[in-house]
PDB file of N, CA and C in Angstrom:
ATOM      1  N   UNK A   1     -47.678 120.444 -48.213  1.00  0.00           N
ATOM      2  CA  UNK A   1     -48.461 119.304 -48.652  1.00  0.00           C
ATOM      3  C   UNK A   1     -47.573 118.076 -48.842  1.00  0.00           C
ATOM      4  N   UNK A   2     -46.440 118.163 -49.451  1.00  0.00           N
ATOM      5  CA  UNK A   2     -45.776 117.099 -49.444  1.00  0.00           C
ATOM      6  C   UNK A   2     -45.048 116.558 -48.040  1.00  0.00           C
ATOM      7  N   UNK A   3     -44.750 117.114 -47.117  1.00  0.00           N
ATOM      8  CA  UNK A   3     -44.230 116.698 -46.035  1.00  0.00           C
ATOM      9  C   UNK A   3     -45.403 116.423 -45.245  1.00  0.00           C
ATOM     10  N   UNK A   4     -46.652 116.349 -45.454  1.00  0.00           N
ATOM     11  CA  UNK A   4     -47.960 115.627 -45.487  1.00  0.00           C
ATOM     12  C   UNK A   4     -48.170 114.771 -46.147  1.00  0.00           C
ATOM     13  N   UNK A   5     -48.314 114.230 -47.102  1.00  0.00           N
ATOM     14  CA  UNK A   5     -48.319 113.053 -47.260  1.00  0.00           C
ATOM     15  C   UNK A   5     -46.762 112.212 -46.838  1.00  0.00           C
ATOM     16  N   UNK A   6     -45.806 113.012 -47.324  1.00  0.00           N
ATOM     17  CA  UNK A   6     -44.797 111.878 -46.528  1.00  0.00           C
ATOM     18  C   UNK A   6     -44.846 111.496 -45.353  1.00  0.00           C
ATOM     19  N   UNK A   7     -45.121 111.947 -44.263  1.00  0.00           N
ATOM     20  CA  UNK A   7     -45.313 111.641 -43.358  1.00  0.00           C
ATOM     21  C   UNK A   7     -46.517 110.785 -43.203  1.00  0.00           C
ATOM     22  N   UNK A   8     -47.720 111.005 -43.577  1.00  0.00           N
ATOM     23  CA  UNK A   8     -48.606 110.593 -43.896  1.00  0.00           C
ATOM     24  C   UNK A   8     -48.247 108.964 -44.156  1.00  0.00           C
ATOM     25  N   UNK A   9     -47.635 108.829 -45.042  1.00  0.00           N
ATOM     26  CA  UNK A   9     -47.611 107.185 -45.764  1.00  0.00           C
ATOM     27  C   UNK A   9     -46.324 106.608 -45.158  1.00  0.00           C
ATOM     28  N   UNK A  10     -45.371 107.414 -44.247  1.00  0.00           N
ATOM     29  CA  UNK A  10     -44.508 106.917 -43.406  1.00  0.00           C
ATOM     30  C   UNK A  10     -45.438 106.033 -41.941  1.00  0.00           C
ATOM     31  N   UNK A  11     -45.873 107.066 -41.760  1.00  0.00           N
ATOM     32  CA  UNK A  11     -46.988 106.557 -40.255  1.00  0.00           C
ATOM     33  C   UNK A  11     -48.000 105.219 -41.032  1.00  0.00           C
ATOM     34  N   UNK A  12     -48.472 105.356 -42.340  1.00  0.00           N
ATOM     35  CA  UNK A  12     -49.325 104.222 -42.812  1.00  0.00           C
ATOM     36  C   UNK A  12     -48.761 102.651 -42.674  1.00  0.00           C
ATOM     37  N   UNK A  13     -47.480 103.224 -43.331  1.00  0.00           N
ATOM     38  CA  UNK A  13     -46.441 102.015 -43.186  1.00  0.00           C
ATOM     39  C   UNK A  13     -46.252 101.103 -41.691  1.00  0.00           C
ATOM     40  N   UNK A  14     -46.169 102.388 -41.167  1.00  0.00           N
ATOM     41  CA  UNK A  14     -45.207 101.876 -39.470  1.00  0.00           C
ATOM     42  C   UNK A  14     -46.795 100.785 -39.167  1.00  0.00           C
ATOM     43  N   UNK A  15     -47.783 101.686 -39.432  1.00  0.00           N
ATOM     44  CA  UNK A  15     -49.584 101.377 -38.558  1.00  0.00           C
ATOM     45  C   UNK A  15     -49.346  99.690 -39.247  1.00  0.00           C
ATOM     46  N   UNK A  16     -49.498  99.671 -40.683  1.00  0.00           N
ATOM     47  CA  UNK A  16     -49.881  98.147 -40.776  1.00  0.00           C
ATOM     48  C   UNK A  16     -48.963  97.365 -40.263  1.00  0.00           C
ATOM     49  N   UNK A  17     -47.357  97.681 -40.354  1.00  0.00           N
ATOM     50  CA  UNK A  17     -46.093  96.508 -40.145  1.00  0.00           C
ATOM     51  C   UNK A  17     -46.959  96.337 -38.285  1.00  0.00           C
ATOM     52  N   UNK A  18     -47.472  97.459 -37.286  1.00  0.00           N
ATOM     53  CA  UNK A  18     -47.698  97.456 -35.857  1.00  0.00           C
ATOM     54  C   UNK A  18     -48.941  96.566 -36.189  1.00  0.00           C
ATOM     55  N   UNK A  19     -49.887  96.625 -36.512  1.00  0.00           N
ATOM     56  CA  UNK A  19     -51.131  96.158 -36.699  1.00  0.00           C
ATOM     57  C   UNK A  19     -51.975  96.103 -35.147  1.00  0.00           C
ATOM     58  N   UNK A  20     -51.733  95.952 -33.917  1.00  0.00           N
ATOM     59  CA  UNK A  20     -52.413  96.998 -33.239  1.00  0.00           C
ATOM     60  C   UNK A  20     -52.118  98.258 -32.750  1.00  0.00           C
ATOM     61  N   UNK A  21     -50.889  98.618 -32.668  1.00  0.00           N
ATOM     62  CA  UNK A  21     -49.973  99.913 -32.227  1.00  0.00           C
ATOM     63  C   UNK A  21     -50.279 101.234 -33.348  1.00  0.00           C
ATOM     64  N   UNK A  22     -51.150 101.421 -34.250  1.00  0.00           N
ATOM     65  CA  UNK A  22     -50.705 102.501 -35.398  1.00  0.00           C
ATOM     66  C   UNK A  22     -50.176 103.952 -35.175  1.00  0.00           C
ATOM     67  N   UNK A  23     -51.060 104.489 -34.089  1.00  0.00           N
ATOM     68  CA  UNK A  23     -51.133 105.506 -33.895  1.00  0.00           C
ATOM     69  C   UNK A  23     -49.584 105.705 -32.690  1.00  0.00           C
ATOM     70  N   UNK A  24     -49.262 104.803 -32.264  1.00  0.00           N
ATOM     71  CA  UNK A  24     -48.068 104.780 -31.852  1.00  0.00           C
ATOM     72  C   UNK A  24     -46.936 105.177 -33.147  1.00  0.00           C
ATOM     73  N   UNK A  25     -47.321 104.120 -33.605  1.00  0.00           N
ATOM     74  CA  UNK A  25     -45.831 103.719 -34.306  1.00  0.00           C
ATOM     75  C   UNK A  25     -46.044 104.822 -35.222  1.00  0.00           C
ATOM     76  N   UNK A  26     -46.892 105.553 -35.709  1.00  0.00           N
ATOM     77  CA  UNK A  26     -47.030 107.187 -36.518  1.00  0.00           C
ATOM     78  C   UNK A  26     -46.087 107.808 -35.971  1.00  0.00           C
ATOM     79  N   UNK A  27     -46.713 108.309 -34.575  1.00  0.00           N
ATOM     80  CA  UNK A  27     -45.734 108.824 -33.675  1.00  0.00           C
ATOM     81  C   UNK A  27     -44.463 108.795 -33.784  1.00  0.00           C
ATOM     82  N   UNK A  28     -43.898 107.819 -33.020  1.00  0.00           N
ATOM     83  CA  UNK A  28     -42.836 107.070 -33.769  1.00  0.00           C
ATOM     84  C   UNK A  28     -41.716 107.639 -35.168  1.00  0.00           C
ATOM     85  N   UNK A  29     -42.395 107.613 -36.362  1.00  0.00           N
ATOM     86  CA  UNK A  29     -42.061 107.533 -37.746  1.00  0.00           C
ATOM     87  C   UNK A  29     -41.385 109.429 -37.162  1.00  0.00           C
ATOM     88  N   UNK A  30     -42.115 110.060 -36.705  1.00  0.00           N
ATOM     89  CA  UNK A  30     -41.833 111.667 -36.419  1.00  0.00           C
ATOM     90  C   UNK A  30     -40.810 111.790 -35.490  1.00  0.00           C
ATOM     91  N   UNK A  31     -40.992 110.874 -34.565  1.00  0.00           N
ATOM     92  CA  UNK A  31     -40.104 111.042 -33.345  1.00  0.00           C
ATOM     93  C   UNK A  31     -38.587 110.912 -34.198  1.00  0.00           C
ATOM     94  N   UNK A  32     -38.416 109.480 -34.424  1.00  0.00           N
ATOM     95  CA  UNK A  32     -37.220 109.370 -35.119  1.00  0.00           C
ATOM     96  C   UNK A  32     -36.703 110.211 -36.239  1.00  0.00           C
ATOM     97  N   UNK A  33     -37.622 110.723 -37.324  1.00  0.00           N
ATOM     98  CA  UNK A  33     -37.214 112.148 -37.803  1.00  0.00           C
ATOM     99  C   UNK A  33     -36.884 113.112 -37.166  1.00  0.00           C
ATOM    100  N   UNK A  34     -36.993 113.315 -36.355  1.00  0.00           N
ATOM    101  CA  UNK A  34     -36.735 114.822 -35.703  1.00  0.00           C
ATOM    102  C   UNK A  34     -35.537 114.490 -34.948  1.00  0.00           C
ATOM    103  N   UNK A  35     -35.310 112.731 -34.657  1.00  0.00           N
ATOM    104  CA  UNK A  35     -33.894 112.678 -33.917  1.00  0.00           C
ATOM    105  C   UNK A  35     -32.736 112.569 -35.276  1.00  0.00           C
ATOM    106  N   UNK A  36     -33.158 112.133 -35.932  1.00  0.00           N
ATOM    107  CA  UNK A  36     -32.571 112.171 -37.170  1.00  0.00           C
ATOM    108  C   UNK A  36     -31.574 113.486 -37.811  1.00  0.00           C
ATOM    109  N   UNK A  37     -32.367 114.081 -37.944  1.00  0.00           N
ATOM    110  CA  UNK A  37     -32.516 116.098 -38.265  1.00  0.00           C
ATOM    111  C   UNK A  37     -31.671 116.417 -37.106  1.00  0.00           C
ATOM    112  N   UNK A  38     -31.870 116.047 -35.693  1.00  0.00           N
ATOM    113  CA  UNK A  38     -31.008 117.062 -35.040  1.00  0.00           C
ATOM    114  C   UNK A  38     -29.852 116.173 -34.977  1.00  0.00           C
ATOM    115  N   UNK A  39     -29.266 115.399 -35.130  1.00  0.00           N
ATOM    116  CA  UNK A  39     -28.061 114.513 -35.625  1.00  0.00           C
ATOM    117  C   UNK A  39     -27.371 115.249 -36.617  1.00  0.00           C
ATOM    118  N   UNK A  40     -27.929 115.543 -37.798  1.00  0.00           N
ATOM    119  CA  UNK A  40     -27.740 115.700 -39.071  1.00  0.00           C
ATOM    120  C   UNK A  40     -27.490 117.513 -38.501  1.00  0.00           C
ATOM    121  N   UNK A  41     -27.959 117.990 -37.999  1.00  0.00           N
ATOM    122  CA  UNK A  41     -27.649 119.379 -37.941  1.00  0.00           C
ATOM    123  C   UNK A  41     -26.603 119.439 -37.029  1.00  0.00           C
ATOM    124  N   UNK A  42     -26.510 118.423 -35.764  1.00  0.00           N
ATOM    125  CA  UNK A  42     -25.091 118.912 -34.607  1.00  0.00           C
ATOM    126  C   UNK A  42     -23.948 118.446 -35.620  1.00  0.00           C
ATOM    127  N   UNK A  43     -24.084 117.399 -36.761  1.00  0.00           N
ATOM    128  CA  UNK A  43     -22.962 116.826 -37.724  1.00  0.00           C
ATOM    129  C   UNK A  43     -22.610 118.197 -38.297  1.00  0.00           C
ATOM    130  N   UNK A  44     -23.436 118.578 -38.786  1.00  0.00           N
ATOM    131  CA  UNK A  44     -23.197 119.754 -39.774  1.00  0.00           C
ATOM    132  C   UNK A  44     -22.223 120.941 -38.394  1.00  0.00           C
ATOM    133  N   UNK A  45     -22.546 121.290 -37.898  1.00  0.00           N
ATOM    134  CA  UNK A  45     -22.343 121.900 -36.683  1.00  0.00           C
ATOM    135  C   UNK A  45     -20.904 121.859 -36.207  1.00  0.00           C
ATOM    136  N   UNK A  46     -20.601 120.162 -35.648  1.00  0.00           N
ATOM    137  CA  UNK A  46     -19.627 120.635 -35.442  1.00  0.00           C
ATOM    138  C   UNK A  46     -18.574 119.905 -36.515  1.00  0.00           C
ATOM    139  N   UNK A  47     -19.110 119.861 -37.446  1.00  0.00           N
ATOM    140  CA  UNK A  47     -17.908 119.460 -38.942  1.00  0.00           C
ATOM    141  C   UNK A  47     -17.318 120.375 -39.665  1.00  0.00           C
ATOM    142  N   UNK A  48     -18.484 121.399 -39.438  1.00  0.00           N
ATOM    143  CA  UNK A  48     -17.798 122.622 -40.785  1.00  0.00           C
ATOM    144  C   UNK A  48     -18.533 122.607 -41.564  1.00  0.00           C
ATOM    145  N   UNK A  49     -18.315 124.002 -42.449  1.00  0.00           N
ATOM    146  CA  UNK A  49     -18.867 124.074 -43.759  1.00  0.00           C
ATOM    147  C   UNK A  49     -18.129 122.887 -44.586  1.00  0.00           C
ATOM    148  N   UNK A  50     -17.116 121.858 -44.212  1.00  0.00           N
ATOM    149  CA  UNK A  50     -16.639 121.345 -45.034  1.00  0.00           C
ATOM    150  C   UNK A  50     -16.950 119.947 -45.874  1.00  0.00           C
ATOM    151  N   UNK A  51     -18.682 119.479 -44.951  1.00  0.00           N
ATOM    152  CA  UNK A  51     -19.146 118.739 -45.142  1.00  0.00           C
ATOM    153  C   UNK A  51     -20.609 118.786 -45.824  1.00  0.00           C
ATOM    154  N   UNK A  52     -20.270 120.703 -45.792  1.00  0.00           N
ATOM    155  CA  UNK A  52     -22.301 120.682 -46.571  1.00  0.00           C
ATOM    156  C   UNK A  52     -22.175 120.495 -47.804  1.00  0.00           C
ATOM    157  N   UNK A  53     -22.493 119.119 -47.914  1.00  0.00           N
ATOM    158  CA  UNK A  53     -22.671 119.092 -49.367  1.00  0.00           C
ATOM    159  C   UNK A  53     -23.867 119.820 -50.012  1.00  0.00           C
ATOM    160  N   UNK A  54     -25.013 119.711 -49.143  1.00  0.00           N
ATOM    161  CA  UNK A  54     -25.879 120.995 -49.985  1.00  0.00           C
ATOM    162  C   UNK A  54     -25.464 122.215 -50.750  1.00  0.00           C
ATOM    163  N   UNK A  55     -24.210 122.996 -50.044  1.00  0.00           N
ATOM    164  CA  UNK A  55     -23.901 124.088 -50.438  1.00  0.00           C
ATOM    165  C   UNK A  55     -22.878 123.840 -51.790  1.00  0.00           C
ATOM    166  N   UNK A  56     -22.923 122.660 -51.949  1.00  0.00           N
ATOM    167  CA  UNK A  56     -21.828 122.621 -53.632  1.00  0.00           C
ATOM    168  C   UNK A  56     -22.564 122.140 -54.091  1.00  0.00           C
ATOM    169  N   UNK A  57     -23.886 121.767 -53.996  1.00  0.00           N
ATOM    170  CA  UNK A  57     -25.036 121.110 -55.239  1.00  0.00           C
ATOM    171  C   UNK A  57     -25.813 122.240 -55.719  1.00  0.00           C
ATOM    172  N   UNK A  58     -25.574 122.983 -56.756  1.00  0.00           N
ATOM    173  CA  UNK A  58     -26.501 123.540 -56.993  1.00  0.00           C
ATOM    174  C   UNK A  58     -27.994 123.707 -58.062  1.00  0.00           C
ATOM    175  N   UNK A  59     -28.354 122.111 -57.673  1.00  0.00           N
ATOM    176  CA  UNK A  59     -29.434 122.101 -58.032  1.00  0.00           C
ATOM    177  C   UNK A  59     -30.681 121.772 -57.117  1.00  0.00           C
ATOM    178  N   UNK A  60     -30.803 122.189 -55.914  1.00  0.00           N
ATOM    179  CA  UNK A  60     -31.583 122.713 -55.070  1.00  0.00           C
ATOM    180  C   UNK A  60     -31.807 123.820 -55.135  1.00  0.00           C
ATOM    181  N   UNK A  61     -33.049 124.273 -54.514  1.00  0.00           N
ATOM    182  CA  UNK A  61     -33.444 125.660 -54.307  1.00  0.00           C
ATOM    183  C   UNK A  61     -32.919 126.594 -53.454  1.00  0.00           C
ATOM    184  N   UNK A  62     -33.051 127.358 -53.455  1.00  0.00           N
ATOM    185  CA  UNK A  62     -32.105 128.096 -52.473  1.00  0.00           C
ATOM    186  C   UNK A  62     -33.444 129.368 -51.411  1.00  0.00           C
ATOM    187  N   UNK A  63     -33.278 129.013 -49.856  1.00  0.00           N
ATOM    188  CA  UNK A  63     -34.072 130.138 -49.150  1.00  0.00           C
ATOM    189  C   UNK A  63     -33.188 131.038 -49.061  1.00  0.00           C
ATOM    190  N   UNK A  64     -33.799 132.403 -49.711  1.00  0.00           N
ATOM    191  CA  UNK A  64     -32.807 133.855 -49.685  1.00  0.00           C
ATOM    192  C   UNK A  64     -32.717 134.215 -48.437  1.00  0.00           C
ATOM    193  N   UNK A  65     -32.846 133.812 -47.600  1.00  0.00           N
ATOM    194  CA  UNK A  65     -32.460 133.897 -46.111  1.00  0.00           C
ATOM    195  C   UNK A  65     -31.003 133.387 -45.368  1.00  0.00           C
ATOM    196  N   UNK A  66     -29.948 134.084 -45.010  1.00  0.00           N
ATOM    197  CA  UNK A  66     -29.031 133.450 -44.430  1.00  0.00           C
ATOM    198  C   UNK A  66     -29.394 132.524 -43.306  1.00  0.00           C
ATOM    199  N   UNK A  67     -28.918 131.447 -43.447  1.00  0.00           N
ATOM    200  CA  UNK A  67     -28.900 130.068 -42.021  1.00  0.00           C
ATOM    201  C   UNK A  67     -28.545 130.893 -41.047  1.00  0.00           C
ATOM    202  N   UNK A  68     -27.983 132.275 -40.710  1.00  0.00           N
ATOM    203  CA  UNK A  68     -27.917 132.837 -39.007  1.00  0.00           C
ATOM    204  C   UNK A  68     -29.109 134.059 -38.916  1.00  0.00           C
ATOM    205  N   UNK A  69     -29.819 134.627 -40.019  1.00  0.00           N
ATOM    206  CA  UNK A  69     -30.837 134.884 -39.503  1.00  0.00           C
ATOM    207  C   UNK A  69     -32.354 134.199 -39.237  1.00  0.00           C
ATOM    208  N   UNK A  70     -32.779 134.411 -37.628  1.00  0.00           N
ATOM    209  CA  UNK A  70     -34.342 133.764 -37.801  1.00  0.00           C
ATOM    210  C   UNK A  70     -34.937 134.606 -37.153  1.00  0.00           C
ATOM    211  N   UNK A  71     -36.411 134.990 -38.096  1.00  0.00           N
ATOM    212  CA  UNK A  71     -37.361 136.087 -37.142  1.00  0.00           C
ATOM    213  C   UNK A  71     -38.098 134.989 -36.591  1.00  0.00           C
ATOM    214  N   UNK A  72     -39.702 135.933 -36.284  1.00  0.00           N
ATOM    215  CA  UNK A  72     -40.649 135.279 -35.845  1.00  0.00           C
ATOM    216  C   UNK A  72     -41.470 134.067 -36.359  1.00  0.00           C
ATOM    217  N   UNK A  73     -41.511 135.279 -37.766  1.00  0.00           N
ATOM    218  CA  UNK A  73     -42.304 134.018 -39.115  1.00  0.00           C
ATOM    219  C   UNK A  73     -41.776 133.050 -39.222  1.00  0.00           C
ATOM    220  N   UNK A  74     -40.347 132.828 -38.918  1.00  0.00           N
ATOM    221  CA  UNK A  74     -39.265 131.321 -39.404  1.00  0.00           C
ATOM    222  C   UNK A  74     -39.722 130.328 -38.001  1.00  0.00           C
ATOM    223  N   UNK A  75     -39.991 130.938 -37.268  1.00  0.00           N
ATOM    224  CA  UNK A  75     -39.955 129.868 -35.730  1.00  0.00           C
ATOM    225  C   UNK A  75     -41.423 129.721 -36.152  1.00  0.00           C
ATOM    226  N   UNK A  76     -42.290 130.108 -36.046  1.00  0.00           N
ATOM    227  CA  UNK A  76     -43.847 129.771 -36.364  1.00  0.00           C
ATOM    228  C   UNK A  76     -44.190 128.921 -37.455  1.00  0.00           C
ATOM    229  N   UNK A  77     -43.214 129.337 -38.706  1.00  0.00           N
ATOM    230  CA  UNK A  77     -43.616 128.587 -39.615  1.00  0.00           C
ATOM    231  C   UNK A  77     -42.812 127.082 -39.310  1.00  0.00           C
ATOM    232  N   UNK A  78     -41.759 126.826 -38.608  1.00  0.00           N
ATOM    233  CA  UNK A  78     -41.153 125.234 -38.332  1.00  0.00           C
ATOM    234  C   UNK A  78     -41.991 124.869 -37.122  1.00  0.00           C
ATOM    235  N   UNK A  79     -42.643 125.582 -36.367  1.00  0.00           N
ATOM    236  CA  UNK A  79     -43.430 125.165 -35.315  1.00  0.00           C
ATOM    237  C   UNK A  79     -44.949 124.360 -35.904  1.00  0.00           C
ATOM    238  N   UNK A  80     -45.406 124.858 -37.077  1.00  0.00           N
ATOM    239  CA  UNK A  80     -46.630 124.702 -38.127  1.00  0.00           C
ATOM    240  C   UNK A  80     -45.510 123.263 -38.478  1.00  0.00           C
ATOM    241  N   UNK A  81     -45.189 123.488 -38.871  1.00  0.00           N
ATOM    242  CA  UNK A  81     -44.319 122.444 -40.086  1.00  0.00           C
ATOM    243  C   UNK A  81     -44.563 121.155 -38.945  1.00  0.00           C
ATOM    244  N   UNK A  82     -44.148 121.070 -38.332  1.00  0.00           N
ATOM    245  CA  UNK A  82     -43.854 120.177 -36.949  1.00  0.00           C
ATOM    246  C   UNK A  82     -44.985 119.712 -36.435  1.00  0.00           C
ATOM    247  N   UNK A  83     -46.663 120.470 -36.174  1.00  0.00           N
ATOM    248  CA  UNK A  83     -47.336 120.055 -35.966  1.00  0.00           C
ATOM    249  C   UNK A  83     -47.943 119.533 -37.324  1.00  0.00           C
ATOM    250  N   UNK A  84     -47.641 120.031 -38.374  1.00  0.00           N
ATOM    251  CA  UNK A  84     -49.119 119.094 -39.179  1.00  0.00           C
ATOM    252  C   UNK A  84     -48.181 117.756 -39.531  1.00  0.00           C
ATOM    253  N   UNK A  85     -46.986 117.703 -39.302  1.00  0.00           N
ATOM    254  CA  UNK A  85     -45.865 116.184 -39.821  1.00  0.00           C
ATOM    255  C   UNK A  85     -46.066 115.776 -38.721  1.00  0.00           C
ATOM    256  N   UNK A  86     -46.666 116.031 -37.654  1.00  0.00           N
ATOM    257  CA  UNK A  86     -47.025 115.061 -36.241  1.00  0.00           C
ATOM    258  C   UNK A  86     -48.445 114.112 -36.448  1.00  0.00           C
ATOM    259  N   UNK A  87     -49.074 115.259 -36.730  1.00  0.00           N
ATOM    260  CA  UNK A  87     -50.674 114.873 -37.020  1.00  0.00           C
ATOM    261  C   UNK A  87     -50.886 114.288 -38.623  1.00  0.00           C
ATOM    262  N   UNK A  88     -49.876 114.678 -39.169  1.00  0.00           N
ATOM    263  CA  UNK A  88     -49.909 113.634 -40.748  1.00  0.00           C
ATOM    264  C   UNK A  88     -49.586 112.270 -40.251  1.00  0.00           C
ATOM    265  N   UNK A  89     -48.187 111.920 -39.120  1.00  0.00           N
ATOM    266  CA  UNK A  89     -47.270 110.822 -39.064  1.00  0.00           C
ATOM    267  C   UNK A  89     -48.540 110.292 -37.876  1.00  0.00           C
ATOM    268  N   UNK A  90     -49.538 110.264 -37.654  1.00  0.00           N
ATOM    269  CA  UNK A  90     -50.689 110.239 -36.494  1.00  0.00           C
ATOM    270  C   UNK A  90     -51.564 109.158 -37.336  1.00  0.00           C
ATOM    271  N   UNK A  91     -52.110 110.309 -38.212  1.00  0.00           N
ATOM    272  CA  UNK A  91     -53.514 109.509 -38.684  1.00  0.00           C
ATOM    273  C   UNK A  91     -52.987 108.648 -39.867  1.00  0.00           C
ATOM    274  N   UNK A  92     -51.570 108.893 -40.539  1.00  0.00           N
ATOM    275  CA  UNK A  92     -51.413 107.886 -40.882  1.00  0.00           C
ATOM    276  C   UNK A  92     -51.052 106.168 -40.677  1.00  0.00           C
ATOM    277  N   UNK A  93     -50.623 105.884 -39.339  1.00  0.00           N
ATOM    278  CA  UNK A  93     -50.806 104.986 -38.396  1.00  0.00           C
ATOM    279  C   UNK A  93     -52.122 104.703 -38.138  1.00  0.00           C
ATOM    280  N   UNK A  94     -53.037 104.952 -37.697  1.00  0.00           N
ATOM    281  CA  UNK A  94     -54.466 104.927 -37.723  1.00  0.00           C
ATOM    282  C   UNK A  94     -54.781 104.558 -38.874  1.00  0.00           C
ATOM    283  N   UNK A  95     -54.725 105.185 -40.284  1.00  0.00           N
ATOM    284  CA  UNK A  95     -55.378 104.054 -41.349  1.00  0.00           C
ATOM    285  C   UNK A  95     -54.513 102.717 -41.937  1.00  0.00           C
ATOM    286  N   UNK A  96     -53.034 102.862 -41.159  1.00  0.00           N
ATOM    287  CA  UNK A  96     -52.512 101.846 -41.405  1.00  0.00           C
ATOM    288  C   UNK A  96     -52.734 100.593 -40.505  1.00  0.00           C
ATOM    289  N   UNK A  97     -53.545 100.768 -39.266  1.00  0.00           N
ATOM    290  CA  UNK A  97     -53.793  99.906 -38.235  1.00  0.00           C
ATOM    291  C   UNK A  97     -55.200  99.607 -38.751  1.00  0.00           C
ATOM    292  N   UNK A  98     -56.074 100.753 -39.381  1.00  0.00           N
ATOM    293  CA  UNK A  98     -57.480 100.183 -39.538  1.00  0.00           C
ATOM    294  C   UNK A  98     -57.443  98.902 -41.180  1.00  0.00           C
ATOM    295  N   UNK A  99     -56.260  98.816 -41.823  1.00  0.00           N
ATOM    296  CA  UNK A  99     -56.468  97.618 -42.667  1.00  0.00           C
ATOM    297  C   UNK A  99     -56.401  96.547 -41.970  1.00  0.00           C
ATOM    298  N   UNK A 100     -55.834  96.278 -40.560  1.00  0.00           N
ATOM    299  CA  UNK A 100     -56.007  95.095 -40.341  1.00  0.00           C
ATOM    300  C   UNK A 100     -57.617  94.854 -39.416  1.00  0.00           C
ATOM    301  N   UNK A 101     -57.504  96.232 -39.024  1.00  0.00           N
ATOM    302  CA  UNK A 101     -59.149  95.458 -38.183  1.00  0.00           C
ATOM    303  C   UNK A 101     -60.269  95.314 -39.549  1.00  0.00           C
ATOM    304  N   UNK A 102     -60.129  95.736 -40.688  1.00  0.00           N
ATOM    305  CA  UNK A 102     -61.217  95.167 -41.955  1.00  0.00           C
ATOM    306  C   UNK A 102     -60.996  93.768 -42.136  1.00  0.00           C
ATOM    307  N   UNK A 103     -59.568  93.555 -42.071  1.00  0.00           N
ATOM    308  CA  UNK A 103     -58.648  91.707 -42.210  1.00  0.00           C
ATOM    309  C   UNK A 103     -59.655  91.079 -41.253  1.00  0.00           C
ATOM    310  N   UNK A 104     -59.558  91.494 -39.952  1.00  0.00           N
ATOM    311  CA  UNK A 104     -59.950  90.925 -38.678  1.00  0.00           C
ATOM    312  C   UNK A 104     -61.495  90.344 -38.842  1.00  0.00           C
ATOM    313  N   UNK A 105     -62.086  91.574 -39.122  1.00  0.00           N
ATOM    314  CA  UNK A 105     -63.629  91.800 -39.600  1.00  0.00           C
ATOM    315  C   UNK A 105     -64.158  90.245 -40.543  1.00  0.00           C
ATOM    316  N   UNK A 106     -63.605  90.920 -41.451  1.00  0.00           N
ATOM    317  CA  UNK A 106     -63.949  89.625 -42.596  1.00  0.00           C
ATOM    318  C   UNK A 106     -63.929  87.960 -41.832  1.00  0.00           C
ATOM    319  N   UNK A 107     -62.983  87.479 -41.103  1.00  0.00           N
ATOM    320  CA  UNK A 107     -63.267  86.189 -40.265  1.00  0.00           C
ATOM    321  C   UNK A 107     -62.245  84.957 -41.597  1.00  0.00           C
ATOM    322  N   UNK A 108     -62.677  84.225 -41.313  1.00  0.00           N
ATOM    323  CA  UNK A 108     -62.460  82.928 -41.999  1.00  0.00           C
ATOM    324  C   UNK A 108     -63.390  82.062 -41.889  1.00  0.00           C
ATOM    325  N   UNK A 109     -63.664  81.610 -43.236  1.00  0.00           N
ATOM    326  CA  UNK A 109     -65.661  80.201 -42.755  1.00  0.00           C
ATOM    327  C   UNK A 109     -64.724  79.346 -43.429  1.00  0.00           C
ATOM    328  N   UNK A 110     -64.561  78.204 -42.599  1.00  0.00           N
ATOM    329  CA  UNK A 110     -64.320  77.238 -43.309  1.00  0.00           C
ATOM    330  C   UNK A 110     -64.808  76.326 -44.218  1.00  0.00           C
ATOM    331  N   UNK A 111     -64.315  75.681 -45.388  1.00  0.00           N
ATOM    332  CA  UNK A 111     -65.035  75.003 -46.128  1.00  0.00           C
ATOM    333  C   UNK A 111     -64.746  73.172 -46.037  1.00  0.00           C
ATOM    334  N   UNK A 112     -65.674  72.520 -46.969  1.00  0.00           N
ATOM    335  CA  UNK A 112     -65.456  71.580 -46.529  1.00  0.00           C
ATOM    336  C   UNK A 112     -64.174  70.810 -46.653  1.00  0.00           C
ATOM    337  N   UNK A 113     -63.385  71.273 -47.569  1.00  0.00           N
ATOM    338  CA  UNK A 113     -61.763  71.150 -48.099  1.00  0.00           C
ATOM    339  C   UNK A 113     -61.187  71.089 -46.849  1.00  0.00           C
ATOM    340  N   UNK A 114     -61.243  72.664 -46.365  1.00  0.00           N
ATOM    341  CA  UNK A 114     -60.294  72.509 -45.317  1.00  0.00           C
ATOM    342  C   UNK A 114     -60.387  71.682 -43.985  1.00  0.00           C
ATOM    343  N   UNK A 115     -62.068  71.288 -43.776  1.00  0.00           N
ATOM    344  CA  UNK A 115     -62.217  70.722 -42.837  1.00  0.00           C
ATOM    345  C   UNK A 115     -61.484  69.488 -43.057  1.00  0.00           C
ATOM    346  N   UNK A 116     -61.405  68.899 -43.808  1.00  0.00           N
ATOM    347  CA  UNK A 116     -60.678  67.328 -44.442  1.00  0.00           C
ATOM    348  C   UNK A 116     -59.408  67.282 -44.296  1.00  0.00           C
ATOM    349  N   UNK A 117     -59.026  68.436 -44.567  1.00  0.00           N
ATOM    350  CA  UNK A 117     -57.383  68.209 -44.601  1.00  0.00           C
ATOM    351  C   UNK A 117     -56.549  68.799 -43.477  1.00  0.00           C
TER     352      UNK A 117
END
């Protein structure tokens, strides 16, 4: 749920700054996470344990799973993970693009002020 709404209000963001692009720039908000993450993992990779700082903080949680084992459930469940932070980082672009077509909607009537000046 939370990597649903984050994503979620990441894509909202990208939708209004695009104001016609939303559902792009959602996209987008995921794409660059995931290039992000695999950066952050080839760093880790080829640096060493000497740079995880995760592993000397220990006030994170910890998965009782070693980082070299992965079954089935682990690939399915990041495959899940991946699609609903696609389709969160989606429709949140979409309601971030639909504040401006309500903007759009509304119009401007001019008054007699502005006609004068």
């Amino acid at each position: 749920m939370i990597l649903f709404l984050s994503y979620y209000c990441g894509g909202y963001v990208a939708g209004r700054m695009a104001r016609f692009n939303g559902i792009r720039q959602g996209l987008m908000v995921w794409f660059w996470a995931i290039i992000v993450a695999v950066l952050v993992a080839l760093l880790g990779l080829f640096a060493g344990p000497r740079f995880n700082i995760l592993a000397t903080v220990n006030s994170f949680p910890r998965i009782p799973v070693n980082e070299g084992q992965l079954s089935t459930i682990g690939i399915i469940a990041a495959l899940v993970v991946a699609a609903v932070t696609l389709i969160a980082a989606a429709l949140g672009g979409l309601a971030g693009m639909h504040y401006h077509r309500r903007v759009d909607r509304a119009g401007f009537t001019p008054t007699a002020e502005d006609v004068e000046a």
